[in-house]
PDB file of N, CA and C in Angstrom:
ATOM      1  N   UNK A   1      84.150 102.467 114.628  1.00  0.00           N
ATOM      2  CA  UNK A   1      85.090 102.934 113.632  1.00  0.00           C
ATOM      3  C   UNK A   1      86.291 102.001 113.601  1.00  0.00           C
ATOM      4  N   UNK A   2      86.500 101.607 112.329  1.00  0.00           N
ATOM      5  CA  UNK A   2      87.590 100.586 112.302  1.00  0.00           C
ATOM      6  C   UNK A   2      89.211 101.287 112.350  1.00  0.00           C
ATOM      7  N   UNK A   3      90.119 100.933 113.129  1.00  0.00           N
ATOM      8  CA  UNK A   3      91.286 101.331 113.324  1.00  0.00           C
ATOM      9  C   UNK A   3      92.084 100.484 112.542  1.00  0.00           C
ATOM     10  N   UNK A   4      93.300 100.777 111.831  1.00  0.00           N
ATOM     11  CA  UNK A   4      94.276  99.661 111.757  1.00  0.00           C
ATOM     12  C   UNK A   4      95.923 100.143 112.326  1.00  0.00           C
ATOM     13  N   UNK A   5      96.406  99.585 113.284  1.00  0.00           N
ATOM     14  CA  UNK A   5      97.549  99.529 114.052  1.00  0.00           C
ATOM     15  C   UNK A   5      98.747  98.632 113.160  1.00  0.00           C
ATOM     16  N   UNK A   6      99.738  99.120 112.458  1.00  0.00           N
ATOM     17  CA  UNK A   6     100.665  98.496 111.906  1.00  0.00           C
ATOM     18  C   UNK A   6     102.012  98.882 112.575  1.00  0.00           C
ATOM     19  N   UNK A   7     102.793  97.512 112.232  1.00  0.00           N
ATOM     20  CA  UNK A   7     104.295  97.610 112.772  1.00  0.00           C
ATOM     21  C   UNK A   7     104.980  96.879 111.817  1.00  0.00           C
ATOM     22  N   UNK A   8     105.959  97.012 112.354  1.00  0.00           N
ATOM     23  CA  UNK A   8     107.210  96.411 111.504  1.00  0.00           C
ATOM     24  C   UNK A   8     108.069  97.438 109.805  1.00  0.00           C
ATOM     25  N   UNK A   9     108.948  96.626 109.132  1.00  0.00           N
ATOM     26  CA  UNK A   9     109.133  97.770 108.401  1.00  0.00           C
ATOM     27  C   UNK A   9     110.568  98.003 108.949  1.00  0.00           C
ATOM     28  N   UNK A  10     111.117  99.085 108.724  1.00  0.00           N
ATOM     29  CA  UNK A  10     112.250  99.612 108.052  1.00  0.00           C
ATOM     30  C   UNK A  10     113.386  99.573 107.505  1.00  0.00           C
ATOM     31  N   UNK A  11     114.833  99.168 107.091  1.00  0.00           N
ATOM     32  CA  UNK A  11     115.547  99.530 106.649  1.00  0.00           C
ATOM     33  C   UNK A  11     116.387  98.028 106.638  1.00  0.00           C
ATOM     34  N   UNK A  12     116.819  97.174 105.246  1.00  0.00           N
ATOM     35  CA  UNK A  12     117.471  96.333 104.967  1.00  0.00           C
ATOM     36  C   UNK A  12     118.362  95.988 104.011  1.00  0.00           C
ATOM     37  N   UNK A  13     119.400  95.657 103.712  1.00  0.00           N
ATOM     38  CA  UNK A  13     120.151  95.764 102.490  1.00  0.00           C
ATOM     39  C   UNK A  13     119.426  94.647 101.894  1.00  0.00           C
ATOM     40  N   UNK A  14     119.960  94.894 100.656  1.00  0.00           N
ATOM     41  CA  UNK A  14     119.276  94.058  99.566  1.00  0.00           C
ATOM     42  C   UNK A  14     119.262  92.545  99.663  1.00  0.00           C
ATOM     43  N   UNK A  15     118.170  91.905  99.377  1.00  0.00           N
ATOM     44  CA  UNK A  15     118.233  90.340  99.814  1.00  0.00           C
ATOM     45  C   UNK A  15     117.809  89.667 101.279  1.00  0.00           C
ATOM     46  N   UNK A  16     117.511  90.635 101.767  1.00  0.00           N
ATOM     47  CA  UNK A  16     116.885  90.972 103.644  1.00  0.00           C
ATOM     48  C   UNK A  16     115.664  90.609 104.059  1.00  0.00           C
ATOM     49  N   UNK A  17     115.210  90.343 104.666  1.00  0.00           N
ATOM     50  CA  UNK A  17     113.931  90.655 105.138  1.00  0.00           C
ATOM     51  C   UNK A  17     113.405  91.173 105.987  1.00  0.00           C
ATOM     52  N   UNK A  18     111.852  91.564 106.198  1.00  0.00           N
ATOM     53  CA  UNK A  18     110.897  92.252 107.072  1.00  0.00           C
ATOM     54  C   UNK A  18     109.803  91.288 106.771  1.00  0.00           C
ATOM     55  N   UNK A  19     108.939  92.178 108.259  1.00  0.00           N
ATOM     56  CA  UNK A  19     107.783  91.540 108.523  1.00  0.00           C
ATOM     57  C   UNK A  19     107.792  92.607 109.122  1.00  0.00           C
ATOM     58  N   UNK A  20     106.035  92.944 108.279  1.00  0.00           N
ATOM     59  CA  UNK A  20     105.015  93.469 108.373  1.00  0.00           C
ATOM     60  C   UNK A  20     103.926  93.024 109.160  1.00  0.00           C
ATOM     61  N   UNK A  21     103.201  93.712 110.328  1.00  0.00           N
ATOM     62  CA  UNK A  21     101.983  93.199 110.685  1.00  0.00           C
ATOM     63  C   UNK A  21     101.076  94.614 110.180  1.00  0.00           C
ATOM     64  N   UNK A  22      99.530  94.060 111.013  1.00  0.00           N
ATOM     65  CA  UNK A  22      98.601  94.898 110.698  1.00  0.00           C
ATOM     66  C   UNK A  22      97.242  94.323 111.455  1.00  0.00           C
ATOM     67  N   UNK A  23      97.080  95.006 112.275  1.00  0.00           N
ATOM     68  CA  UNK A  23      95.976  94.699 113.120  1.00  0.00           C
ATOM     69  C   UNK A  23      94.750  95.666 113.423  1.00  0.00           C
ATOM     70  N   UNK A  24      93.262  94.976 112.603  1.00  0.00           N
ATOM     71  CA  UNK A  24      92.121  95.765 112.727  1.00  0.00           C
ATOM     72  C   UNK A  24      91.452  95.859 113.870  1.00  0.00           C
ATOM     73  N   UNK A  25      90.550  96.436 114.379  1.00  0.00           N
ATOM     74  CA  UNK A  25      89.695  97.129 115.386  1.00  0.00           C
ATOM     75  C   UNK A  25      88.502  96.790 114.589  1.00  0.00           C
ATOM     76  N   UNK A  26      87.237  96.424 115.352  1.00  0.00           N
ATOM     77  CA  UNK A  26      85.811  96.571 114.713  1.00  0.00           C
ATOM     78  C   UNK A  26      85.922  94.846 114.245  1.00  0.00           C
ATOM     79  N   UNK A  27      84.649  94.908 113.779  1.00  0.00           N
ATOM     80  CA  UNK A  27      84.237  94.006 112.898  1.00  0.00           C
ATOM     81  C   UNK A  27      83.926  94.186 111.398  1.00  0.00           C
ATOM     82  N   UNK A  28      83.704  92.956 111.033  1.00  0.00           N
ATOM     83  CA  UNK A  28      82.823  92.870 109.398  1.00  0.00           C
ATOM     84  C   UNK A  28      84.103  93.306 108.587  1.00  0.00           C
ATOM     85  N   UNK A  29      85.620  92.968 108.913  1.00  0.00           N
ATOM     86  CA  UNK A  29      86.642  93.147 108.227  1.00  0.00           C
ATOM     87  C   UNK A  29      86.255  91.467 107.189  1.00  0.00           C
ATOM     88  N   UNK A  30      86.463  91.883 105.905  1.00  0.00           N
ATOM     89  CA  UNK A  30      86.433  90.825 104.992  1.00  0.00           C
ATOM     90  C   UNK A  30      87.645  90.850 104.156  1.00  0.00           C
ATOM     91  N   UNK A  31      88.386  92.163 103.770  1.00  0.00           N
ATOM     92  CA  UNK A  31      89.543  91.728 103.094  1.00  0.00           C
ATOM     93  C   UNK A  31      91.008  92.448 104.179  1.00  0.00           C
ATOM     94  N   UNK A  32      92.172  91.897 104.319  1.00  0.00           N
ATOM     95  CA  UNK A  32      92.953  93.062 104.463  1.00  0.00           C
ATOM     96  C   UNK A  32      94.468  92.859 103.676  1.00  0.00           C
ATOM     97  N   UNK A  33      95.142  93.289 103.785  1.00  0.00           N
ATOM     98  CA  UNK A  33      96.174  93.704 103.213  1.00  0.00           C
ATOM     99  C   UNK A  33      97.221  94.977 103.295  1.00  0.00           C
ATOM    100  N   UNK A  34      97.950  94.807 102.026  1.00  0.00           N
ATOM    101  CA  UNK A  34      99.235  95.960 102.083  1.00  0.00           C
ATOM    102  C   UNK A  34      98.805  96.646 100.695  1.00  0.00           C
ATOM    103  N   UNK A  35      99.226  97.837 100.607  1.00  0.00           N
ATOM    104  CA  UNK A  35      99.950  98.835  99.313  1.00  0.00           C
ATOM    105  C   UNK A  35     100.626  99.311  99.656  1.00  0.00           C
ATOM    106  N   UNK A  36     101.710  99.552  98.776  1.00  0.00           N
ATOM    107  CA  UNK A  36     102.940 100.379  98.912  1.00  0.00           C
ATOM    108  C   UNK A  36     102.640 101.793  97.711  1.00  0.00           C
ATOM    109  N   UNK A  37     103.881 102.651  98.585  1.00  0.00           N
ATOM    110  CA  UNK A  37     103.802 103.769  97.511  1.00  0.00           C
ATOM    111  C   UNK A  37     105.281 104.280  97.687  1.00  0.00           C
ATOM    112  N   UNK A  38     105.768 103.747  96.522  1.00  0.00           N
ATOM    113  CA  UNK A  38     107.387 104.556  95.892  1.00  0.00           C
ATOM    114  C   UNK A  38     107.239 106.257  95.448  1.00  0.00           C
ATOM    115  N   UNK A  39     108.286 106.816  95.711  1.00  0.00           N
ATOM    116  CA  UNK A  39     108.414 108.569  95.689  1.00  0.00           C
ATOM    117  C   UNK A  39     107.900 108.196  94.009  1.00  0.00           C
ATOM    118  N   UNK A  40     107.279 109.301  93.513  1.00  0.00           N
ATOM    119  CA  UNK A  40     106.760 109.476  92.393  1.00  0.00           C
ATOM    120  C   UNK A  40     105.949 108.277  91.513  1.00  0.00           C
ATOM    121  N   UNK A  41     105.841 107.482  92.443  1.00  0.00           N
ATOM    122  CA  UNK A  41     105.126 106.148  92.121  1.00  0.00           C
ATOM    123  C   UNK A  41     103.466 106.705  92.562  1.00  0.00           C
ATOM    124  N   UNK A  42     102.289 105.674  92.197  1.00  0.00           N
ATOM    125  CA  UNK A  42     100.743 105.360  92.598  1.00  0.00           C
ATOM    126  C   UNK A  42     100.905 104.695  93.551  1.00  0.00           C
ATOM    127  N   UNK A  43     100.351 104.940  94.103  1.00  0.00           N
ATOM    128  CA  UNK A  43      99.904 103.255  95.594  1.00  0.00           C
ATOM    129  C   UNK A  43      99.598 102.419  94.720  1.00  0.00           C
ATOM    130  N   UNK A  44     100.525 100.831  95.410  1.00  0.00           N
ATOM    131  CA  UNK A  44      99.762  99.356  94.056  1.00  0.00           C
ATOM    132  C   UNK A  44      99.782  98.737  95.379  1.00  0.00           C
ATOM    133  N   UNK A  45      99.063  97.756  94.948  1.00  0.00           N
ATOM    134  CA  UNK A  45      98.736  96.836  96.453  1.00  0.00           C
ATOM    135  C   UNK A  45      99.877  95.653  95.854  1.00  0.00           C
ATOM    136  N   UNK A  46     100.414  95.056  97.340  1.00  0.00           N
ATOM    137  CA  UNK A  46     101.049  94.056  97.299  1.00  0.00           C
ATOM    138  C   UNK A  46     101.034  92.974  97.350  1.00  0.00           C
ATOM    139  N   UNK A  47      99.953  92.693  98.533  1.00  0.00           N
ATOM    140  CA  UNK A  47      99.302  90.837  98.989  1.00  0.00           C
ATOM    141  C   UNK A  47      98.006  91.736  99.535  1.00  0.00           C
ATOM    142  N   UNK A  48      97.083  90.949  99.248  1.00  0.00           N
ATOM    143  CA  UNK A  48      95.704  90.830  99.861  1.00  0.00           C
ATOM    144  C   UNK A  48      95.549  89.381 100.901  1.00  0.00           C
ATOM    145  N   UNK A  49      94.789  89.765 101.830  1.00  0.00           N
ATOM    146  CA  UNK A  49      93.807  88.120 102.263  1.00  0.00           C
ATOM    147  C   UNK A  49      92.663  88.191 102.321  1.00  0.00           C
ATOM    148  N   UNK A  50      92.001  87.278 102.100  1.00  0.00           N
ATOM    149  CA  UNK A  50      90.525  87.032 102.009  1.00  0.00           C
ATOM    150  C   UNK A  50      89.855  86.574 103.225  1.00  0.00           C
ATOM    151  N   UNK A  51      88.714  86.492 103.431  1.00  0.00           N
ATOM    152  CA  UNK A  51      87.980  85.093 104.157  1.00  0.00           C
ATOM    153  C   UNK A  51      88.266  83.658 103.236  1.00  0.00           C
ATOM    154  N   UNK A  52      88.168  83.134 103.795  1.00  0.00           N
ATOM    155  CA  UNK A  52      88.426  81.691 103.326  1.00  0.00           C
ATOM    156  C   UNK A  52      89.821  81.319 102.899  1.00  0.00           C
ATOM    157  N   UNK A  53      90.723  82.349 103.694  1.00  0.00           N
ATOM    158  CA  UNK A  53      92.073  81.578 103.219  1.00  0.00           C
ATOM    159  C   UNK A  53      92.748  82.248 101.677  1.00  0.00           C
ATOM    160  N   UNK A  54      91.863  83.124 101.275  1.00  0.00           N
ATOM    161  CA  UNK A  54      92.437  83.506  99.577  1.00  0.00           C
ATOM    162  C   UNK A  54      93.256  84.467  99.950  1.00  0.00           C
ATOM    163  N   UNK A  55      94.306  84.140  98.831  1.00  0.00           N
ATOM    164  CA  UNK A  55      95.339  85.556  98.925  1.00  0.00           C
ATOM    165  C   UNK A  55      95.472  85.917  97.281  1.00  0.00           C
ATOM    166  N   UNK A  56      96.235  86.962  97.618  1.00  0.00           N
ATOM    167  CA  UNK A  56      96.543  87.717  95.772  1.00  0.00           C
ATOM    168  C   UNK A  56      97.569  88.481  96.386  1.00  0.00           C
ATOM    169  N   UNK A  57      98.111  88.400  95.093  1.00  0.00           N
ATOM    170  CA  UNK A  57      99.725  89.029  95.041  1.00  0.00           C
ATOM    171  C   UNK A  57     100.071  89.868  93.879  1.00  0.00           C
ATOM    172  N   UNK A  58     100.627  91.197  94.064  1.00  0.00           N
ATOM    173  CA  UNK A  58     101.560  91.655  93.233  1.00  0.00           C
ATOM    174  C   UNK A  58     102.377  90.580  92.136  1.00  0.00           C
ATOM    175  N   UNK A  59     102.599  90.935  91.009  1.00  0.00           N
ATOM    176  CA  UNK A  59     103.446  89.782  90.004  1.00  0.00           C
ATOM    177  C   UNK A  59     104.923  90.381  90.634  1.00  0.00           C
ATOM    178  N   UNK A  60     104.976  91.424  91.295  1.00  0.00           N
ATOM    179  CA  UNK A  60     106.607  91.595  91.349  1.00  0.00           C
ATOM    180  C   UNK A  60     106.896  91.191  92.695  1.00  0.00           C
ATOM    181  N   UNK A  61     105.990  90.279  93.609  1.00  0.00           N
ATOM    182  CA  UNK A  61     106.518  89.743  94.261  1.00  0.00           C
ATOM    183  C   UNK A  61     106.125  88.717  94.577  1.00  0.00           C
ATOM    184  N   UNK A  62     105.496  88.208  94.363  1.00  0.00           N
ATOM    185  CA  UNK A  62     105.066  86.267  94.070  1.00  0.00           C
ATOM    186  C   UNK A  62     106.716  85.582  94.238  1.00  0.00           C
ATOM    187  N   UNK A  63     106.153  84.677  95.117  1.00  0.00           N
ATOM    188  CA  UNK A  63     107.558  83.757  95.293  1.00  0.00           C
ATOM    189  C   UNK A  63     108.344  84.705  96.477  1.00  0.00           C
ATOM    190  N   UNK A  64     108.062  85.892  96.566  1.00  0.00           N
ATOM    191  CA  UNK A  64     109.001  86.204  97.746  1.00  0.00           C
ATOM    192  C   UNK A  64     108.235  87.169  99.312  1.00  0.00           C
ATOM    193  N   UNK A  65     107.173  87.360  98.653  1.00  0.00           N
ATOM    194  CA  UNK A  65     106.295  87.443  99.931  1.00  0.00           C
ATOM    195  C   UNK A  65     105.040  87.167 100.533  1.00  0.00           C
ATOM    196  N   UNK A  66     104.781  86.587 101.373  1.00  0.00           N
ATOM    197  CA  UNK A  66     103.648  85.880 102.158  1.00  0.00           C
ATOM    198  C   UNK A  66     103.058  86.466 102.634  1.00  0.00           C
ATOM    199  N   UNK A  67     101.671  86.429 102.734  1.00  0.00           N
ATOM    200  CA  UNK A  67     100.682  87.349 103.484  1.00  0.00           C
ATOM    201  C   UNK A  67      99.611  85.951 104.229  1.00  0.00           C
ATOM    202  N   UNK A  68      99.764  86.298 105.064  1.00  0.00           N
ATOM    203  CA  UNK A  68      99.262  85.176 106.332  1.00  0.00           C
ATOM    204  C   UNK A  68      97.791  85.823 107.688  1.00  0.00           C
ATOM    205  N   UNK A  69      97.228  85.198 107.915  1.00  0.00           N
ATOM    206  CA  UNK A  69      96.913  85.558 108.813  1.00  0.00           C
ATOM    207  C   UNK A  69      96.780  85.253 110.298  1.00  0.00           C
ATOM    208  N   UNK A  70      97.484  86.026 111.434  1.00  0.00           N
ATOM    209  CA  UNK A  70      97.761  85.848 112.458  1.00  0.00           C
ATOM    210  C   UNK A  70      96.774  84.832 113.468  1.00  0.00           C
ATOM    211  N   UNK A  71      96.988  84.598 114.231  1.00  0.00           N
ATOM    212  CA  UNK A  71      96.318  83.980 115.564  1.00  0.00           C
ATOM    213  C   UNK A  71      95.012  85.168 115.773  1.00  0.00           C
ATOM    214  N   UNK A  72      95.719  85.777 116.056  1.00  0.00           N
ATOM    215  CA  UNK A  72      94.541  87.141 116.999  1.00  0.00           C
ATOM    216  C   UNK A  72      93.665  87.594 115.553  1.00  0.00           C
ATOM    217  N   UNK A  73      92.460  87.803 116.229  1.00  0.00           N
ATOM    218  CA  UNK A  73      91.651  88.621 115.330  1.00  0.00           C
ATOM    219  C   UNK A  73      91.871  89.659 114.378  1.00  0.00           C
ATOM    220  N   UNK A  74      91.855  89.316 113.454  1.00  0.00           N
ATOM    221  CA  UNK A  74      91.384  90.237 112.450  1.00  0.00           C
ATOM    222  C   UNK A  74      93.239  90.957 112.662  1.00  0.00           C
ATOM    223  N   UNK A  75      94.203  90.108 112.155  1.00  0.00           N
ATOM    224  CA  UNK A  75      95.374  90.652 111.793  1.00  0.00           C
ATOM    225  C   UNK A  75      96.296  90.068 111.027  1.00  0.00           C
ATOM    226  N   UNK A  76      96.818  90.451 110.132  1.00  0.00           N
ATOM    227  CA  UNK A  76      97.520  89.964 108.774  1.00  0.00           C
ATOM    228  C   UNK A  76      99.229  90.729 109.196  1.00  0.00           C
ATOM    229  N   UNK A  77      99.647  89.025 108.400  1.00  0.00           N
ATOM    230  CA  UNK A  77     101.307  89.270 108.616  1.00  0.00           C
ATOM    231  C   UNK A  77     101.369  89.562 107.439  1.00  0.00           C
ATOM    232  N   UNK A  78     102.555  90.163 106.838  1.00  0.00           N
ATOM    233  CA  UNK A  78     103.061  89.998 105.627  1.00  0.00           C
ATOM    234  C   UNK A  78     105.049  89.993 105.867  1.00  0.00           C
ATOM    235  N   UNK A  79     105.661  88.953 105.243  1.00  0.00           N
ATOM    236  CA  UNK A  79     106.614  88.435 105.423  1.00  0.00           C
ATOM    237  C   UNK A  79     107.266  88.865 103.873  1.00  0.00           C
ATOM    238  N   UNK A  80     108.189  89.409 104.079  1.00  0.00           N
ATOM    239  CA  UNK A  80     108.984  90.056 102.793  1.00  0.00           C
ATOM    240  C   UNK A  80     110.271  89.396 102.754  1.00  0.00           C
ATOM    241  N   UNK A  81     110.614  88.669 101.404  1.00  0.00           N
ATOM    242  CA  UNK A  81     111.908  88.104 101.580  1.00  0.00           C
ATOM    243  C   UNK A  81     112.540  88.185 100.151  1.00  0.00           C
ATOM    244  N   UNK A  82     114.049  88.005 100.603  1.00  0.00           N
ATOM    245  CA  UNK A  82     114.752  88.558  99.245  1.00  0.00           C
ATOM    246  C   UNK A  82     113.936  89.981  98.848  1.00  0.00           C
ATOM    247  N   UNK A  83     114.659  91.209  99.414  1.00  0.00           N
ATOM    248  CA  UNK A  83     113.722  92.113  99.551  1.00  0.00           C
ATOM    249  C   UNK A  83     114.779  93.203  98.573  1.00  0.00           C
ATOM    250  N   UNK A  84     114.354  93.554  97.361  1.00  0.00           N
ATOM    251  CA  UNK A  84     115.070  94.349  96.231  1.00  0.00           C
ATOM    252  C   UNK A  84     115.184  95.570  96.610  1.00  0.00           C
ATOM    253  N   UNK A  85     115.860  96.501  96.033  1.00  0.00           N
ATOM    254  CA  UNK A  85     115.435  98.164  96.453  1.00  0.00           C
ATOM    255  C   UNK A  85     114.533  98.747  95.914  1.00  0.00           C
ATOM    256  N   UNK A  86     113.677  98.223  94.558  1.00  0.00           N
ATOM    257  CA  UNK A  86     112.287  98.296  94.075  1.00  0.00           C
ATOM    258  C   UNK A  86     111.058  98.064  95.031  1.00  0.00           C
ATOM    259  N   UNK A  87     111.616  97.533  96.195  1.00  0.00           N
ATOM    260  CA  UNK A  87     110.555  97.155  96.484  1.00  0.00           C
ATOM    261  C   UNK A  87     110.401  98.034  98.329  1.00  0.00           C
ATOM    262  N   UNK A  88     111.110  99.035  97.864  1.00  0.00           N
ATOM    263  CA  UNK A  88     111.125 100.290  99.056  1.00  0.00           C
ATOM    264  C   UNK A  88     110.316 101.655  98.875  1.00  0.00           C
ATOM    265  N   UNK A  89     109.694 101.419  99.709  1.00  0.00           N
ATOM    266  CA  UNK A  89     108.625 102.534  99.715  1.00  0.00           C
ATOM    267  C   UNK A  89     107.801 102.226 101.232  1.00  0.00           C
ATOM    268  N   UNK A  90     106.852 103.637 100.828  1.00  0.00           N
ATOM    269  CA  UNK A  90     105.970 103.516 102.140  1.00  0.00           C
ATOM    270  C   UNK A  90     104.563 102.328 102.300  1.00  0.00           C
ATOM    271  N   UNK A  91     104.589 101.626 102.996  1.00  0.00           N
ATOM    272  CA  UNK A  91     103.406 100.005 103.119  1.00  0.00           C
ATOM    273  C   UNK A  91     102.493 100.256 103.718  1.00  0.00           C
ATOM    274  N   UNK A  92     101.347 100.752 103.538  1.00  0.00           N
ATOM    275  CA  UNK A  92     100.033 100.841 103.839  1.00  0.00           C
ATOM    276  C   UNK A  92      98.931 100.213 104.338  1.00  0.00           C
ATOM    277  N   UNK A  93      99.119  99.502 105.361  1.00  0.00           N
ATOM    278  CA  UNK A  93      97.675  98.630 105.675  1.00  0.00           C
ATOM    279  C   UNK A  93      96.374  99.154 105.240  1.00  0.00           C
ATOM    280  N   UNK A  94      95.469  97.618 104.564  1.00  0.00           N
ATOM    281  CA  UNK A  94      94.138  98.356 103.732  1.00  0.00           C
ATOM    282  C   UNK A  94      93.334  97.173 104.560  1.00  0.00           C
ATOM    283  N   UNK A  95      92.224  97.516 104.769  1.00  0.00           N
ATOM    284  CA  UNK A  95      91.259  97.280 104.762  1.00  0.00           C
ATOM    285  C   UNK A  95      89.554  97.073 104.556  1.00  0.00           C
ATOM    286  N   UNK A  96      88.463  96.522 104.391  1.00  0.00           N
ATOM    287  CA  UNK A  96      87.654  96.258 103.427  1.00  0.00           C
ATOM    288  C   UNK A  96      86.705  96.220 104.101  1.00  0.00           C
ATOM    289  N   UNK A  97      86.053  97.156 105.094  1.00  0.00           N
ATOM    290  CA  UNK A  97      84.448  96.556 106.251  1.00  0.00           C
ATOM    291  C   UNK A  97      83.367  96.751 105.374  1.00  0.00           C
ATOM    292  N   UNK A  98      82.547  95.836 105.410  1.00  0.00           N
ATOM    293  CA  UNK A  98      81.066  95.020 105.487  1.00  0.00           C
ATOM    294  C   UNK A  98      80.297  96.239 105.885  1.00  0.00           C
ATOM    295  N   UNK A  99      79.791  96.963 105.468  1.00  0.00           N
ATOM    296  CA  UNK A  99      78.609  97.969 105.889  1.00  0.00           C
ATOM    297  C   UNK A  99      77.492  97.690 104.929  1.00  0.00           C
ATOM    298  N   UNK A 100      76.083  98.429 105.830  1.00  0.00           N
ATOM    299  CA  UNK A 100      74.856  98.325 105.323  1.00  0.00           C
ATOM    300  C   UNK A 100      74.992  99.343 103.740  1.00  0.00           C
ATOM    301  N   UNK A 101      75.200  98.552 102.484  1.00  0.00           N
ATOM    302  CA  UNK A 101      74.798  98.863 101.421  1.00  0.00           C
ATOM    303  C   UNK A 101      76.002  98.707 100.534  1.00  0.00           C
ATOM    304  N   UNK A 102      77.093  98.071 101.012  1.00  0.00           N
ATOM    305  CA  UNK A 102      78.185  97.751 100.606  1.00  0.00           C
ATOM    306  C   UNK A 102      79.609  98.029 101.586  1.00  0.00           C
ATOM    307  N   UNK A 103      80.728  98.774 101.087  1.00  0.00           N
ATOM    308  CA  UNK A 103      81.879  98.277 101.510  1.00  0.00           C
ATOM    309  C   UNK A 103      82.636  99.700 102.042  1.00  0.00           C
ATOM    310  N   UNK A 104      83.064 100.232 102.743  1.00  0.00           N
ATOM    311  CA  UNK A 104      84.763 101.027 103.740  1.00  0.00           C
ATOM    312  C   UNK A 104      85.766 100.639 103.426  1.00  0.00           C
ATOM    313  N   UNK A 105      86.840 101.284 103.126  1.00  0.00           N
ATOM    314  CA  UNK A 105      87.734 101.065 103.020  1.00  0.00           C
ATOM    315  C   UNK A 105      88.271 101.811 104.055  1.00  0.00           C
ATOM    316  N   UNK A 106      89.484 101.147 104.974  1.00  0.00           N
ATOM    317  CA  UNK A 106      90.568 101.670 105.799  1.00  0.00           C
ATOM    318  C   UNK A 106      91.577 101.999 105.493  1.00  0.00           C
ATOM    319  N   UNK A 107      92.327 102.630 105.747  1.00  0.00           N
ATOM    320  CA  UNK A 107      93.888 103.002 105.568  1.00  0.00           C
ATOM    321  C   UNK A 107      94.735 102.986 107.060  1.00  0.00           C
ATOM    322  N   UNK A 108      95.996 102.034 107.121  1.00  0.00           N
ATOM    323  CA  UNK A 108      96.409 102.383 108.186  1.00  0.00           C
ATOM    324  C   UNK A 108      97.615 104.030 107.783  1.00  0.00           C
ATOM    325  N   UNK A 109      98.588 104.385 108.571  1.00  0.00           N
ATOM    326  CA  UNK A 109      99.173 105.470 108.631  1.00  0.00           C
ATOM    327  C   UNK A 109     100.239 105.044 107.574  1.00  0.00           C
ATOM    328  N   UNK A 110     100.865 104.279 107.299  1.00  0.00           N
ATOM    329  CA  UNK A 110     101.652 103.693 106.599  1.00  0.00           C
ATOM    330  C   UNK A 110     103.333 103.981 107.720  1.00  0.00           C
ATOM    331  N   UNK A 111     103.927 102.479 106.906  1.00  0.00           N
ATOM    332  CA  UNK A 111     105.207 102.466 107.457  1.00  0.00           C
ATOM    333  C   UNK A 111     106.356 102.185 106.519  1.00  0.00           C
ATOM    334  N   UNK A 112     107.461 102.852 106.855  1.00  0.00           N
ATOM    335  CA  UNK A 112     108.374 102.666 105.875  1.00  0.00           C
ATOM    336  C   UNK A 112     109.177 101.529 105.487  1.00  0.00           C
ATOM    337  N   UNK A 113     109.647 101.315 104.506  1.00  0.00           N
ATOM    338  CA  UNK A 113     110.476 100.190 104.308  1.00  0.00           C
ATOM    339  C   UNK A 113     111.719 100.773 103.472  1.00  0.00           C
ATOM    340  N   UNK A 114     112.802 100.438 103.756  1.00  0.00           N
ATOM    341  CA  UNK A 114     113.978 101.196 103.047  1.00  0.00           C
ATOM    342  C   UNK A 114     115.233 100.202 102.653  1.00  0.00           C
ATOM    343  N   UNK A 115     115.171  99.617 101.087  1.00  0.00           N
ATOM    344  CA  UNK A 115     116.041  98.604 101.198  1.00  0.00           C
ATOM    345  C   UNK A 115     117.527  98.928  99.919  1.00  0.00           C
ATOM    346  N   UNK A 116     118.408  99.096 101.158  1.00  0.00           N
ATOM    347  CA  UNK A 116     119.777  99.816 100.136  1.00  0.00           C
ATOM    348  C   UNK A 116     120.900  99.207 100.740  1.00  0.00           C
ATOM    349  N   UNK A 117     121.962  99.080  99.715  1.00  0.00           N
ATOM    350  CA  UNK A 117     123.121  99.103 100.506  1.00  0.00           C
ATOM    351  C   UNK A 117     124.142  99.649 101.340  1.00  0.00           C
TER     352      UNK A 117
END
């Protein structure tokens, strides 16, 4: 059973940054990433990573946050900079396992991010 263990996150005035990690358990992880979810907002995903190095991004934050992947197995940074108060909400580690007949999705617990003056 795939776990995902996230840290990082909380509280910055505007223009700040965080870093996000997110670290899977198991194998046959092929995508991982973030979504966020604002009070009365949908969950939207923010940065994805791929195998082979691919990433995808939110349009509302291109140019200001990086999604990388760590040294250790199967764990994704995500680096938030110039960080708006739009862009506060709860950050969700996702994940994507490889099973016989297609694909799992993970959810980590989510962590907060809170960016005000």
């Amino acid at each position: 059973q795939v776990q995902l263990v996230e840290s990082g996150g909380g509280s910055v005035q505007p223009g700040g940054s965080l870093r996000l990690s997110c670290a899977a358990s198991g194998s046959n992880i092929i995508t991982m990433g973030w979504f966020r979810q604002a009070p009365g907002n949908q969950r939207e995903m923010v940065a994805m990573y791929s195998i082979g190095d691919k990433t995808d991004y939110a349009d509302a934050v291109k140019g200001r946050f990086t999604i990388s992947r760590a040294d250790a197995r199967n764990t994704v940074i995500l680096q938030m900079n110039s960080l708006k108060p739009e862009d506060a909400g709860i950050y969700y580690c996702h994940a994507r396992e490889v099973i016989s007949g297609g694909f799992r999705q993970h959810w980590g617990q989510g962590t907060q991010v809170t960016v005000s003056s």
